[in-house]
N, C-alpha and C. Protein backbone atom coordinates (compact mmCIF):
# COMPACT_ATOMS: atom_id res chain seq x y z
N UNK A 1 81.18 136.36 51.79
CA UNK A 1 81.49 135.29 50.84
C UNK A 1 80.34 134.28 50.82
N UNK A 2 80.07 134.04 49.55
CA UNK A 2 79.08 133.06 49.45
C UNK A 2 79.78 131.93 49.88
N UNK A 3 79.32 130.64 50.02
CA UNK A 3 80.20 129.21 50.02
C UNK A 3 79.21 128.46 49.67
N UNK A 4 79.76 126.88 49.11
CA UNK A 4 79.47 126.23 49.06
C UNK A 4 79.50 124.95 50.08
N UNK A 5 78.59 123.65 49.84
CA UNK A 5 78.60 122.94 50.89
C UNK A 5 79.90 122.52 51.84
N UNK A 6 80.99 122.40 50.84
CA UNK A 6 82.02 121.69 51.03
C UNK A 6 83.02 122.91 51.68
N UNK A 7 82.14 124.53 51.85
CA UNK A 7 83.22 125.35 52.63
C UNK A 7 82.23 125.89 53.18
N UNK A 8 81.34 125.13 53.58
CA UNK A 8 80.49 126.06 55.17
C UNK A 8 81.03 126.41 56.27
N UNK A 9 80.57 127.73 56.67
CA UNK A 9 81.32 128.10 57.77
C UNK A 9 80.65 127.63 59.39
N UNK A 10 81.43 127.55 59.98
CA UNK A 10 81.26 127.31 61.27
C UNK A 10 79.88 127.31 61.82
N UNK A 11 79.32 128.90 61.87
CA UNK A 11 78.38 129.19 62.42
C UNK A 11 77.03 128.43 61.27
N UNK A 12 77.19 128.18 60.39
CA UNK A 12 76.08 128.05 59.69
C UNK A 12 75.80 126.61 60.23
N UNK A 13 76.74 125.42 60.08
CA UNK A 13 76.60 124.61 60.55
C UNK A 13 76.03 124.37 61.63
N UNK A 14 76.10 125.31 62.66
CA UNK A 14 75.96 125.27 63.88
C UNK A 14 73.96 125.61 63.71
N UNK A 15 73.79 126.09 62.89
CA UNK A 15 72.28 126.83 62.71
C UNK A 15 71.69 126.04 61.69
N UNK A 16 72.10 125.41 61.02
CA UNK A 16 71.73 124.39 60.07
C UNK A 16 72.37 123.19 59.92
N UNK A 17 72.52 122.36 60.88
CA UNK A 17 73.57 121.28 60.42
C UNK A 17 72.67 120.22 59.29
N UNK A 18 73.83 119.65 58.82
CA UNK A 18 73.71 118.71 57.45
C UNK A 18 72.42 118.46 57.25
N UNK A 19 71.68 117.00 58.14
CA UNK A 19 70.27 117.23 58.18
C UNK A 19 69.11 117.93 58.08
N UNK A 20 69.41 118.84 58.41
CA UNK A 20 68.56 119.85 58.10
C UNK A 20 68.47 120.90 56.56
N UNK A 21 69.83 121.07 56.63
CA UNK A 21 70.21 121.42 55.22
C UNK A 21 69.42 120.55 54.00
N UNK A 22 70.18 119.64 54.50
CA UNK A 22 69.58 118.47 53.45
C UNK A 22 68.02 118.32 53.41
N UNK A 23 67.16 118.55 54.38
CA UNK A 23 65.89 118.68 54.02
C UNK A 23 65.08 119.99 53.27
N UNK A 24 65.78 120.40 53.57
CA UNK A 24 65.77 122.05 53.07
C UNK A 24 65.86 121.75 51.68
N UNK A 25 66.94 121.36 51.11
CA UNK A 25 67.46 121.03 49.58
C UNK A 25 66.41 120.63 49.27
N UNK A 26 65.64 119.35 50.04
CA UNK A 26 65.09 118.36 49.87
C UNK A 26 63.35 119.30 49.08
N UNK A 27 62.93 119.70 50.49
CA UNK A 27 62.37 120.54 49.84
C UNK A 27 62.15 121.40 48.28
N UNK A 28 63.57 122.02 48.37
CA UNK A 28 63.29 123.06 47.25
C UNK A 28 63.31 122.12 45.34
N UNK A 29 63.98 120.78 45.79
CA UNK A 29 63.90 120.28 44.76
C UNK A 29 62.66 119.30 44.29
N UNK A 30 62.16 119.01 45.64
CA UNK A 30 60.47 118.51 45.33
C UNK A 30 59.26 120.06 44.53
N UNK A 31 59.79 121.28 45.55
CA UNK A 31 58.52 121.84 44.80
C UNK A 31 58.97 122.40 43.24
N UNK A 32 60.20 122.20 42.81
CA UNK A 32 60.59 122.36 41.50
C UNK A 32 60.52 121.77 40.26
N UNK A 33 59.70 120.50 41.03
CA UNK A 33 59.55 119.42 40.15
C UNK A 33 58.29 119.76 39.84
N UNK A 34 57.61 120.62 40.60
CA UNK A 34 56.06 120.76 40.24
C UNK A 34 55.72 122.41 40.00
N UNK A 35 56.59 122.96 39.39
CA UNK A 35 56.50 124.44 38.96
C UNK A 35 57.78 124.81 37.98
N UNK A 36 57.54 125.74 37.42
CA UNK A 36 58.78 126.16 36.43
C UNK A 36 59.47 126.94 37.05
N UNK A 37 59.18 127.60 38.19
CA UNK A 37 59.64 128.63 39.25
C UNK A 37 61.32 128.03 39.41
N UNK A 38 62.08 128.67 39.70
CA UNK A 38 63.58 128.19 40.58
C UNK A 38 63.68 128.46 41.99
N UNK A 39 63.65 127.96 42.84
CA UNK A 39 64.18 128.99 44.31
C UNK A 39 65.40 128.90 44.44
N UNK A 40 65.44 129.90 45.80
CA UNK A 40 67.23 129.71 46.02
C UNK A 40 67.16 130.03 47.85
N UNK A 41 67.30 129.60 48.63
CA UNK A 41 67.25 129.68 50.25
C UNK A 41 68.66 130.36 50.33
N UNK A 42 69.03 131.70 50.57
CA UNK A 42 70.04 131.60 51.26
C UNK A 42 69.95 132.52 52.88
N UNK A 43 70.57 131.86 53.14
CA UNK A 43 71.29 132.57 54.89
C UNK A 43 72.42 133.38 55.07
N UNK A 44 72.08 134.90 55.62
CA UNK A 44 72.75 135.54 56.07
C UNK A 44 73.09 135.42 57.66
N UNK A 45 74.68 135.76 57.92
CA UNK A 45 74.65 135.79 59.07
C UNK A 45 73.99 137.75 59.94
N UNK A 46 74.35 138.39 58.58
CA UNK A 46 73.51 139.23 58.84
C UNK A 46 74.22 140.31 59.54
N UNK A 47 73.49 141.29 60.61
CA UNK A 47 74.27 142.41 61.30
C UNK A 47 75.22 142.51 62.14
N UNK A 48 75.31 141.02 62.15
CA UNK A 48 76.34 141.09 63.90
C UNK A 48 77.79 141.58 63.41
N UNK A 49 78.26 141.76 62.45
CA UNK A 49 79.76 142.33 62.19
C UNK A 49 79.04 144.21 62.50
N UNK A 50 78.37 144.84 62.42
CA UNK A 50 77.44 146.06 62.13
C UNK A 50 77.46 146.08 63.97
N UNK A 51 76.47 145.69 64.66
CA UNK A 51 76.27 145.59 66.07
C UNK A 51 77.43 145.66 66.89
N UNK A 52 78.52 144.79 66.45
CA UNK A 52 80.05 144.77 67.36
C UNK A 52 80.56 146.14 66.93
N UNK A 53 80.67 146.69 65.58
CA UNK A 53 80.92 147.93 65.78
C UNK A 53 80.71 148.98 65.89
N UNK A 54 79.24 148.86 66.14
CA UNK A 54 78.79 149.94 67.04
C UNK A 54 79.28 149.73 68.52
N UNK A 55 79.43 148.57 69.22
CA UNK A 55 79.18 148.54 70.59
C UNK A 55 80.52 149.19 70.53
N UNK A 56 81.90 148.82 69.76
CA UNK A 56 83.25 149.36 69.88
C UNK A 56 83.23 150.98 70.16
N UNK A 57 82.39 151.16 68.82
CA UNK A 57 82.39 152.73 69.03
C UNK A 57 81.41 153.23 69.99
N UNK A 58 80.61 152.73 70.93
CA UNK A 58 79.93 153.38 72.28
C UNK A 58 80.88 153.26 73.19
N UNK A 59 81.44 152.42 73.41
CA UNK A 59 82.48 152.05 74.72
C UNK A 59 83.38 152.95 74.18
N UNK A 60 84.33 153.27 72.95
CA UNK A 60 85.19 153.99 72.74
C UNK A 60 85.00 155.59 73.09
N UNK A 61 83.00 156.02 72.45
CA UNK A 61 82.75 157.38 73.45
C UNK A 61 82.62 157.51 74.55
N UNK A 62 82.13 156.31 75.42
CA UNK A 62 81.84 156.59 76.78
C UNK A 62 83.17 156.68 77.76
N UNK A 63 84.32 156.18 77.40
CA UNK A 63 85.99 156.18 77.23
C UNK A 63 85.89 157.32 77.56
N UNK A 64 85.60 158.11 75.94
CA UNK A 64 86.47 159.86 75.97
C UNK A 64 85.76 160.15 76.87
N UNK A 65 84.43 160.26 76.99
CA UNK A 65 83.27 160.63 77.91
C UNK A 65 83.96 161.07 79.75
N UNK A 66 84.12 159.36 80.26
CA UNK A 66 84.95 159.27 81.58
C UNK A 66 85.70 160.17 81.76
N UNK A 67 86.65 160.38 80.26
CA UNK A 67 88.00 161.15 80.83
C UNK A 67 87.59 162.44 81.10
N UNK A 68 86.53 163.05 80.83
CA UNK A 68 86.45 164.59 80.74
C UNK A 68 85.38 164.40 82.46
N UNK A 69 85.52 163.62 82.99
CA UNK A 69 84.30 163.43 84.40
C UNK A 69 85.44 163.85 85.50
N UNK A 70 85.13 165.00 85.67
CA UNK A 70 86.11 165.55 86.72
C UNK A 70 86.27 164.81 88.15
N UNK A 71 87.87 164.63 88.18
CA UNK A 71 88.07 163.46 89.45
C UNK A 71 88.10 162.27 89.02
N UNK A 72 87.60 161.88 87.76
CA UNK A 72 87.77 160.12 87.23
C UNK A 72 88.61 159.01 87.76
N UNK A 73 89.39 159.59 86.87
CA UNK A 73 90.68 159.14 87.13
C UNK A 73 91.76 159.36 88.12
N UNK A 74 91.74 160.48 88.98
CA UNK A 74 91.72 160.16 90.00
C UNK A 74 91.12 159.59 91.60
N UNK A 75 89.88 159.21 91.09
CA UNK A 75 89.05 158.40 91.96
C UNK A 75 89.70 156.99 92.00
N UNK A 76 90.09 156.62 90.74
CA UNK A 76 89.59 154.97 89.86
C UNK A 76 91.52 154.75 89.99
N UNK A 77 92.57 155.95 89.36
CA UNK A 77 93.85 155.67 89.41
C UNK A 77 93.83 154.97 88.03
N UNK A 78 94.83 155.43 87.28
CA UNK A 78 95.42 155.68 85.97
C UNK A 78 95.47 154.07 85.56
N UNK A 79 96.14 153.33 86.39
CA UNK A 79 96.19 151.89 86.84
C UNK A 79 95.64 150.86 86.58
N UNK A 80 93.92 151.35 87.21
CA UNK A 80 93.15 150.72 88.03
C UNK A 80 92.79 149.71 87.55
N UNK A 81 92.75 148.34 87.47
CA UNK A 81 91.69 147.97 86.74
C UNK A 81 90.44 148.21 86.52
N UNK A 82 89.80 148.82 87.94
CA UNK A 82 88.12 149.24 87.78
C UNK A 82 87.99 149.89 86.66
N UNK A 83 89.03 150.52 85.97
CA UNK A 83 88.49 151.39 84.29
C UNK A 83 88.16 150.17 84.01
N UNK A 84 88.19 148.87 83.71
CA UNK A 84 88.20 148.14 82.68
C UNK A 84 86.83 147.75 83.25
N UNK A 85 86.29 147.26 84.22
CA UNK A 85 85.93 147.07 85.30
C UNK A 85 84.69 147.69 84.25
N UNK A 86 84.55 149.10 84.99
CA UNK A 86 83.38 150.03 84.38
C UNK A 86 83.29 150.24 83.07
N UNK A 87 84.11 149.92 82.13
CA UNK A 87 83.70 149.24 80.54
C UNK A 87 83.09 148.43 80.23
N UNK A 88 83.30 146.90 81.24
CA UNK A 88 83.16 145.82 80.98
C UNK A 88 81.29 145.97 81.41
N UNK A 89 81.19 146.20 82.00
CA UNK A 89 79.72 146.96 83.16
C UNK A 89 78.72 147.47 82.03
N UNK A 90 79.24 148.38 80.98
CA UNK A 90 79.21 149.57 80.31
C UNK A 90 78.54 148.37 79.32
N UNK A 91 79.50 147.57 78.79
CA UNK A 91 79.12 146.71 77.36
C UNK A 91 78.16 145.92 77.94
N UNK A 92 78.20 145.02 78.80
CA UNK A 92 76.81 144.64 79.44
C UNK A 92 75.83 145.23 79.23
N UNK A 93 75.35 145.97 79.71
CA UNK A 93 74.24 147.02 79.57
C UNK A 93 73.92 147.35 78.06
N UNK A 94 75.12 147.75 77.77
CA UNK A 94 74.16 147.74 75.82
C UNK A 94 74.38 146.24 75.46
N UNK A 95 74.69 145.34 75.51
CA UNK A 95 74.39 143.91 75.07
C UNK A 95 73.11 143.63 75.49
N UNK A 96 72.61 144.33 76.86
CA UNK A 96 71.16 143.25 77.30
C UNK A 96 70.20 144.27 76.76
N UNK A 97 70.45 145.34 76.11
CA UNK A 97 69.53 146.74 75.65
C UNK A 97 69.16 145.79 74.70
N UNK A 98 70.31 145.76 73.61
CA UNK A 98 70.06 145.14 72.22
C UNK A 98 69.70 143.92 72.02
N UNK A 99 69.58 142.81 73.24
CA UNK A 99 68.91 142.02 73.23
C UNK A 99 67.82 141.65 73.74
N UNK A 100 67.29 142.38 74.37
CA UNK A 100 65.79 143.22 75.22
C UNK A 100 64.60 143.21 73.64
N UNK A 101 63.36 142.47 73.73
CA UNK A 101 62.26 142.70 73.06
C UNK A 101 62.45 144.24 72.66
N UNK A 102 62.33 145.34 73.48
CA UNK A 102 62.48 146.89 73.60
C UNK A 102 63.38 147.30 72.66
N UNK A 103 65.14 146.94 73.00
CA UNK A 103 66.54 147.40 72.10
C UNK A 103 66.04 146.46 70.94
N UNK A 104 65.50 144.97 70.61
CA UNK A 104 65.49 144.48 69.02
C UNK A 104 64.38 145.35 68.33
N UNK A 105 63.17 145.91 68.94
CA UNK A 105 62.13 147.01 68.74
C UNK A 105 63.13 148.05 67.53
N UNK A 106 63.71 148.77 68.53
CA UNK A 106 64.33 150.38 68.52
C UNK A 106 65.77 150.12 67.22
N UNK A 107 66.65 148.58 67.34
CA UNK A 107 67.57 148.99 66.76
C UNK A 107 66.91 148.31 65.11
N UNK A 108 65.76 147.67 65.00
CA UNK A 108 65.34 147.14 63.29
C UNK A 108 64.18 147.86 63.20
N UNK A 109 64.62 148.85 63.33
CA UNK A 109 63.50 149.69 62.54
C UNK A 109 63.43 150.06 60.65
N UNK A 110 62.93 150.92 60.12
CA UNK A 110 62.88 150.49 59.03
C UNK A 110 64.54 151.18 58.48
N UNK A 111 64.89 151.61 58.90
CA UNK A 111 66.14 152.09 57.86
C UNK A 111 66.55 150.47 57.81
N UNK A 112 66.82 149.40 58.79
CA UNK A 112 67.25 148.24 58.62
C UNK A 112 66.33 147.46 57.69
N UNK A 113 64.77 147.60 57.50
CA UNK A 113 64.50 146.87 56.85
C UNK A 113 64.34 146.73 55.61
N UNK A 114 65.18 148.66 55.02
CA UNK A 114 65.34 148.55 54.05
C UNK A 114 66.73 148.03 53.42
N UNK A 115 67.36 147.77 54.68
CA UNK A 115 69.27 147.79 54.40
C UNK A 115 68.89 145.72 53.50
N UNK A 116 68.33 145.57 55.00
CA UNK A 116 68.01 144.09 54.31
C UNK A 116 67.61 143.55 52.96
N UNK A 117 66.29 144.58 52.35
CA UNK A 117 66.34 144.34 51.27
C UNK A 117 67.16 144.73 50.51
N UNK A 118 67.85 145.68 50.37
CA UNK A 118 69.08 145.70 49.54
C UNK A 118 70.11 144.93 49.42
N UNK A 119 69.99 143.98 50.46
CA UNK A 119 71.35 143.32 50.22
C UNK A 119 70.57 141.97 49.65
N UNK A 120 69.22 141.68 49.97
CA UNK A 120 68.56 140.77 49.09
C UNK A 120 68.93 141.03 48.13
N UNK A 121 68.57 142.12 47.02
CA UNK A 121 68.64 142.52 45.86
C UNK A 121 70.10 142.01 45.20
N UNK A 122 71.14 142.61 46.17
CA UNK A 122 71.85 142.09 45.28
C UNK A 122 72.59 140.74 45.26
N UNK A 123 72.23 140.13 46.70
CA UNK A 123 72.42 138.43 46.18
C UNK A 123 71.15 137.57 45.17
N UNK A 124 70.21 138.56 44.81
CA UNK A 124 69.32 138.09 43.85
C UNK A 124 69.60 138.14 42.35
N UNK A 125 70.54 139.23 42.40
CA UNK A 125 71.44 139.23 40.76
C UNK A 125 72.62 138.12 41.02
N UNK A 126 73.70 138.34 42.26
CA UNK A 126 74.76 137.57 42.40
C UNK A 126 74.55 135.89 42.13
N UNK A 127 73.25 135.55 42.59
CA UNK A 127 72.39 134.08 42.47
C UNK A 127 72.33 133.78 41.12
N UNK A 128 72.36 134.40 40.39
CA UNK A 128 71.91 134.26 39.57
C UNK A 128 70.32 134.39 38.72
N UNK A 129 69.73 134.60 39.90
CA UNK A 129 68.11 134.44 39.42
C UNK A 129 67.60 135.44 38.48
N UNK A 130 68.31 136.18 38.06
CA UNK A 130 67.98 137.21 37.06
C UNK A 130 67.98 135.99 35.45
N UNK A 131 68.84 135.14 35.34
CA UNK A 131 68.85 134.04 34.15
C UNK A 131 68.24 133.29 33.37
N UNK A 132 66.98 133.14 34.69
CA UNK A 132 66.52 132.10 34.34
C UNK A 132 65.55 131.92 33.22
N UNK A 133 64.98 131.34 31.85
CA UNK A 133 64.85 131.30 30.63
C UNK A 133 63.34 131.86 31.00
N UNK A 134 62.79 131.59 32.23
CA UNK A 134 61.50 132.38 32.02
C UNK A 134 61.15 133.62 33.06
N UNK A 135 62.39 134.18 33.56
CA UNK A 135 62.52 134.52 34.47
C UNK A 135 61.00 134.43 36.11
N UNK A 136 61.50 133.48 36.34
CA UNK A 136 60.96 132.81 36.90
C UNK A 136 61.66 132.42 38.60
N UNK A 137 62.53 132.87 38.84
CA UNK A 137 63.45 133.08 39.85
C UNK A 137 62.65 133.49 41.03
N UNK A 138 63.19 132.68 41.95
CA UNK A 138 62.53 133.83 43.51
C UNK A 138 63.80 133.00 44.80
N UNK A 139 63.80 134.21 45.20
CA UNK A 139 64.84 134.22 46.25
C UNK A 139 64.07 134.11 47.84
N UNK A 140 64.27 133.28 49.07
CA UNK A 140 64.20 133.39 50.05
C UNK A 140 65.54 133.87 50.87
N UNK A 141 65.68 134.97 51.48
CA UNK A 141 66.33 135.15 51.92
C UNK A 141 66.31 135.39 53.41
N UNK A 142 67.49 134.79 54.47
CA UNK A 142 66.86 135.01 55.79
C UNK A 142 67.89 135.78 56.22
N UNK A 143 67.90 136.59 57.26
CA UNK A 143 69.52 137.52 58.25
C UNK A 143 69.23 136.63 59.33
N UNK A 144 69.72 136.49 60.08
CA UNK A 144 69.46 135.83 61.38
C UNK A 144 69.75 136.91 62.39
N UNK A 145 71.28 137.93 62.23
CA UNK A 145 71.20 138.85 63.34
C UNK A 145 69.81 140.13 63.56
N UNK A 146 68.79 139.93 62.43
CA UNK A 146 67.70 140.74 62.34
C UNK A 146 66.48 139.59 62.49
N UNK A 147 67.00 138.26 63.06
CA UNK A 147 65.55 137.59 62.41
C UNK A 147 64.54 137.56 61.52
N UNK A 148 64.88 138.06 60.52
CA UNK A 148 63.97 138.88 59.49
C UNK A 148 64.31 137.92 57.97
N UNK A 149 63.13 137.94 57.27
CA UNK A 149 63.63 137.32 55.77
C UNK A 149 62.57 138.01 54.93
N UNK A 150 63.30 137.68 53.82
CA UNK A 150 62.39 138.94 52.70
C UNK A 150 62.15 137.95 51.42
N UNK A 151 61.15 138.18 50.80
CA UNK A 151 61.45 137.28 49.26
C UNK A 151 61.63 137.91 48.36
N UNK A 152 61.85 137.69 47.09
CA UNK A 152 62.03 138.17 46.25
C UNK A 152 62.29 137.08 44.64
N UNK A 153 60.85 137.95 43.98
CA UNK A 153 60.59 137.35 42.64
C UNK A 153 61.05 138.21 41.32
N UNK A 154 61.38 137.62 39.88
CA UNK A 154 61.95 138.04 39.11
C UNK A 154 60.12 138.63 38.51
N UNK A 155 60.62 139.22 37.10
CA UNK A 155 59.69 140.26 36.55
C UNK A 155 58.60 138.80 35.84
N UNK A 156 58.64 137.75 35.70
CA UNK A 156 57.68 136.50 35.30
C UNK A 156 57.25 136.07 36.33
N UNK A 157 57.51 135.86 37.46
CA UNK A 157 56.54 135.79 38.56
C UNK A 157 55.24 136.80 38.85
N UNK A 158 56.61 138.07 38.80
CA UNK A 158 55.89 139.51 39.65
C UNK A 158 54.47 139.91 38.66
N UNK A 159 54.69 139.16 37.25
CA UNK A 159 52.95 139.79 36.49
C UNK A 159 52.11 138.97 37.36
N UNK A 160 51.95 137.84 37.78
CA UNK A 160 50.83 137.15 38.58
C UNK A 160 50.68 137.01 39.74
N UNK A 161 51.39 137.34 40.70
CA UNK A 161 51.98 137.51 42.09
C UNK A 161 51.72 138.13 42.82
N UNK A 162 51.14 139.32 43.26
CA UNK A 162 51.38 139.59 44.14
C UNK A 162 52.26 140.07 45.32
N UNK A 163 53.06 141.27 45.72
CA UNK A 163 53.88 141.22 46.84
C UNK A 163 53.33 140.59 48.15
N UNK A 164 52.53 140.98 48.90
CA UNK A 164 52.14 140.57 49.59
C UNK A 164 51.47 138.85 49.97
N UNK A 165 51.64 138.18 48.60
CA UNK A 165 51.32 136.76 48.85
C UNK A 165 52.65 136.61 49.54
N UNK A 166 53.76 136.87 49.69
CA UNK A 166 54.95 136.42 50.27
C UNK A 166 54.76 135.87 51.66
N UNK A 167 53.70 137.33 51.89
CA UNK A 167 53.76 137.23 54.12
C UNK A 167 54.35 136.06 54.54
N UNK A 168 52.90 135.11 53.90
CA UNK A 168 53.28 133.89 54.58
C UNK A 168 54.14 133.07 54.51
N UNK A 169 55.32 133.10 53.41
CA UNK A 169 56.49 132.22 53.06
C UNK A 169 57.81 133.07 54.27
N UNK A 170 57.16 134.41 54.49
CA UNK A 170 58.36 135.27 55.37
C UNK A 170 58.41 134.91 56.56
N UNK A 171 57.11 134.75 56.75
CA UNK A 171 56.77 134.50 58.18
C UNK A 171 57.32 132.73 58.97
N UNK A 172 56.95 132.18 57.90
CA UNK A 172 56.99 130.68 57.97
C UNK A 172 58.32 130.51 58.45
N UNK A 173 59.72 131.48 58.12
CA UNK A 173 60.52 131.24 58.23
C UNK A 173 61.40 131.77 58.94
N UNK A 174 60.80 132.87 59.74
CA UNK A 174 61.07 133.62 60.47
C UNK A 174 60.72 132.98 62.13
N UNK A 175 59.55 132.37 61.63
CA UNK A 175 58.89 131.93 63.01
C UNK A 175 60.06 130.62 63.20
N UNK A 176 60.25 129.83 62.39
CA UNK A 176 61.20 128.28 62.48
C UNK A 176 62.93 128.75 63.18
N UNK A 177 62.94 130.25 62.81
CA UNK A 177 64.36 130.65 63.85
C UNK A 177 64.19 130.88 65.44
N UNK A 178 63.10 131.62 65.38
CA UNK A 178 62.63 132.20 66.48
C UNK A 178 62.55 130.67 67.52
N UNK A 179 61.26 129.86 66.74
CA UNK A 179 61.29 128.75 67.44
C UNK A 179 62.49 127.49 68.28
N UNK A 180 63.71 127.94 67.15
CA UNK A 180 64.83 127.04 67.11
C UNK A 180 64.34 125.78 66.50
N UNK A 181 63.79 126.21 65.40
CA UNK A 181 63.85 124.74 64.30
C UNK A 181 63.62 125.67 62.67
N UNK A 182 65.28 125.68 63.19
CA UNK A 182 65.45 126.83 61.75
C UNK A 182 65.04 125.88 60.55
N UNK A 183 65.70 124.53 60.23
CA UNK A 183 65.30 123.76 58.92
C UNK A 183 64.14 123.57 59.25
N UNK A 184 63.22 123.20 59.82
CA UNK A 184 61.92 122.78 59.71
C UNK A 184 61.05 124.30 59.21
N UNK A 185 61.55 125.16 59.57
CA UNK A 185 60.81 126.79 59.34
C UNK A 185 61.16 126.99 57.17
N UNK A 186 62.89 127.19 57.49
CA UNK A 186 62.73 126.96 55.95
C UNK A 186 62.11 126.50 54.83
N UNK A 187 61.92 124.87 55.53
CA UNK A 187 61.23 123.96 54.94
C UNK A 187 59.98 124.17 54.02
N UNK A 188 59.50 124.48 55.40
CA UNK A 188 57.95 124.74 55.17
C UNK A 188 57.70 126.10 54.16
N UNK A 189 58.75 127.00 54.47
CA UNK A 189 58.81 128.54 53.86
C UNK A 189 58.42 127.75 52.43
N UNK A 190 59.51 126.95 52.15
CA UNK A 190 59.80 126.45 50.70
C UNK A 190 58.57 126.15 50.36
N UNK A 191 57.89 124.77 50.84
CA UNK A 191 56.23 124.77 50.01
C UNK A 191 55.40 125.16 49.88
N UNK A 192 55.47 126.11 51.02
CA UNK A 192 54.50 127.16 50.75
C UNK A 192 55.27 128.07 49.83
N UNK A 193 56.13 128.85 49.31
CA UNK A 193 56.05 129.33 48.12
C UNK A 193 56.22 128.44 46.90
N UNK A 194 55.81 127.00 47.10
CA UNK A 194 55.49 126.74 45.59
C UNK A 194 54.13 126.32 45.85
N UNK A 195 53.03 126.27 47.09
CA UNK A 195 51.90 126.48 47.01
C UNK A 195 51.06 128.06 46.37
N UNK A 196 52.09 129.19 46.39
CA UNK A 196 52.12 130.27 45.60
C UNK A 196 52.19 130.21 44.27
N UNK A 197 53.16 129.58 43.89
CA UNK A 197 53.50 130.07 42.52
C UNK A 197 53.17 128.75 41.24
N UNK A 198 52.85 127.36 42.23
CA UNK A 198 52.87 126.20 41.12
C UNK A 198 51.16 126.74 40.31
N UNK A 199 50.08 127.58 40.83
CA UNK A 199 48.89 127.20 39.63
C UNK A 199 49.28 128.05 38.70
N UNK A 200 50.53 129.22 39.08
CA UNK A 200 50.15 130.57 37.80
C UNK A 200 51.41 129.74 37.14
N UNK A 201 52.64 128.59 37.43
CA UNK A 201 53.27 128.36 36.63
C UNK A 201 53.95 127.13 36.91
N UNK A 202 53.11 126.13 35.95
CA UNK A 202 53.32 124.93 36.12
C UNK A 202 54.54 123.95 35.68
N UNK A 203 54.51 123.46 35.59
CA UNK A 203 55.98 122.65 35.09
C UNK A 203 56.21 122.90 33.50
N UNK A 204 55.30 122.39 33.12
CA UNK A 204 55.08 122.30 31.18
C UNK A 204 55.96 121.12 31.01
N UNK A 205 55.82 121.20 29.67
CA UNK A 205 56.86 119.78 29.33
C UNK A 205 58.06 119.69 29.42
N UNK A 206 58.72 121.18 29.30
CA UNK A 206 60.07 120.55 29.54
C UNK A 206 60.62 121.62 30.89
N UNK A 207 61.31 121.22 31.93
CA UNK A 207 61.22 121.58 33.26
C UNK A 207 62.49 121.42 33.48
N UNK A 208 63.48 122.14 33.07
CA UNK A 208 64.92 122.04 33.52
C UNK A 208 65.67 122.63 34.71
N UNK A 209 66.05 122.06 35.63
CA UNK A 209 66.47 122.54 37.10
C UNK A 209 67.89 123.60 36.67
N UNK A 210 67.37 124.53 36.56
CA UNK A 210 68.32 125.63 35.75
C UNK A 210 69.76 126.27 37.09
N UNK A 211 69.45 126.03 38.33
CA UNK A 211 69.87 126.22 39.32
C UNK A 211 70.06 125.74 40.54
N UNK A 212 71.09 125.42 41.15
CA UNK A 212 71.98 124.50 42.09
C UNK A 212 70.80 124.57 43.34
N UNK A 213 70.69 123.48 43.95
CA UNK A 213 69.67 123.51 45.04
C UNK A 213 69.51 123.95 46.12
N UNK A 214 70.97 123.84 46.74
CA UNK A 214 71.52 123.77 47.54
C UNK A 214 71.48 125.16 48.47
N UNK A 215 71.12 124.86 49.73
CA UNK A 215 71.07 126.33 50.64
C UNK A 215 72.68 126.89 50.76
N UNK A 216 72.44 128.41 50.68
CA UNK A 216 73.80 129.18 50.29
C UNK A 216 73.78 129.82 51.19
N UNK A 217 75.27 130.44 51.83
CA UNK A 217 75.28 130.98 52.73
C UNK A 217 76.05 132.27 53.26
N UNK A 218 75.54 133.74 53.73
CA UNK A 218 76.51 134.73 53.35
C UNK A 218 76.71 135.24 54.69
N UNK A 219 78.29 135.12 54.93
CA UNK A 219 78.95 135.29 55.84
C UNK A 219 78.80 137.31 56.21
């Protein structure tokens, strides 16, 4: 669910509180004043609903797994708590895998980094940015359970643009999570992509804020 300010969820708050948000806004509505471009910042919370159920379904094979380990259960007793014991042991171990430099390596590889852009894609139609009168739209988008953010420009950007001018708006904002100064990372993401896009498209005379400012957020 997308939301708005007035139904942010928990965790976002917790990763962006107000202040920061608000500079963020702050941002995207200063460099809009100086380009015809629109942005749109939104935040995913990303894979962690994906990650929990995988870990369900490893503990659930390593389960059937035990039972077929001749003597198991009668070592441990039908009872025991130690089954729970050696589950609990079990999820540990893939929690510190997947949070190991090594397990974040192995589990975002590219099938994920294409999952990501797809789901860019389609909060880039859902945004609306497909609308805009010169199509002129560009999306920052961040996951946080992948640390990862992708951009994405409509077909009036993309004639003068460049893919690769992005790096540095991806990076900018990637590095501000990593760091733990997620709004200050956004921030910056933001002027630097209208240090991108304000010489190929400037304000002109008439410059209408065609789209809500405000950082959005997908649960």
């Amino acid at each position: 669910m997308v939301t708005s300010p007035s139904t942010t969820p928990a965790w976002a708050l917790r990763f962006l509180p107000d202040g920061e948000r608000n500079a963020v806004e702050q941002a995207v509505a200063d460099v809009e004043r100086k380009t015809s471009a629109e942005i749109v910042v939104m935040v995913a919370r990303g894979a962690a609903p994906r990650l929990t159920a995988a870990a369900v379904l490893l503990l659930a094979l390593i389960w059937l797994t035990l039972l077929q380990v001749p003597g198991y259960l009668a070592w441990r007793g039908t009872d025991s708590p130690w089954i729970a014991l050696d589950l609990a042991l079990i999820a540990l171990v893939y929690y510190g895998l997947f949070r190991s430099p090594i397990g974040r390596r192995l589990s975002h590889g590219r099938a994920d980094e294409e999952l990501l852009r797809a789901r860019a894609v389609t909060e880039f139609y859902e945004a609306g940015l497909k609308k805009t009168a010169g199509r002129t739209g560009i999306l920052i988008y961040l996951s946080l359970a992948e640390r990862r953010a992708v951009v994405l420009a409509d077909a009036g950007i993309a004639t003068k643009v460049a893919p690769e001018a992005w790096s540095d708006v991806v990076e900018r904002a990637v590095r501000g999570v990593k760091d733990g100064h997620a709004g200050a990372g956004l921030a910056d993401a933001v002027v630097r992509c209208g240090d991108v896009v304000t010489p190929h498209f400037p304000p002109g005379g008439h410059n209408p804020d065609e789209l809500d400012n405000a950082v959005r957020f997908r649960d």
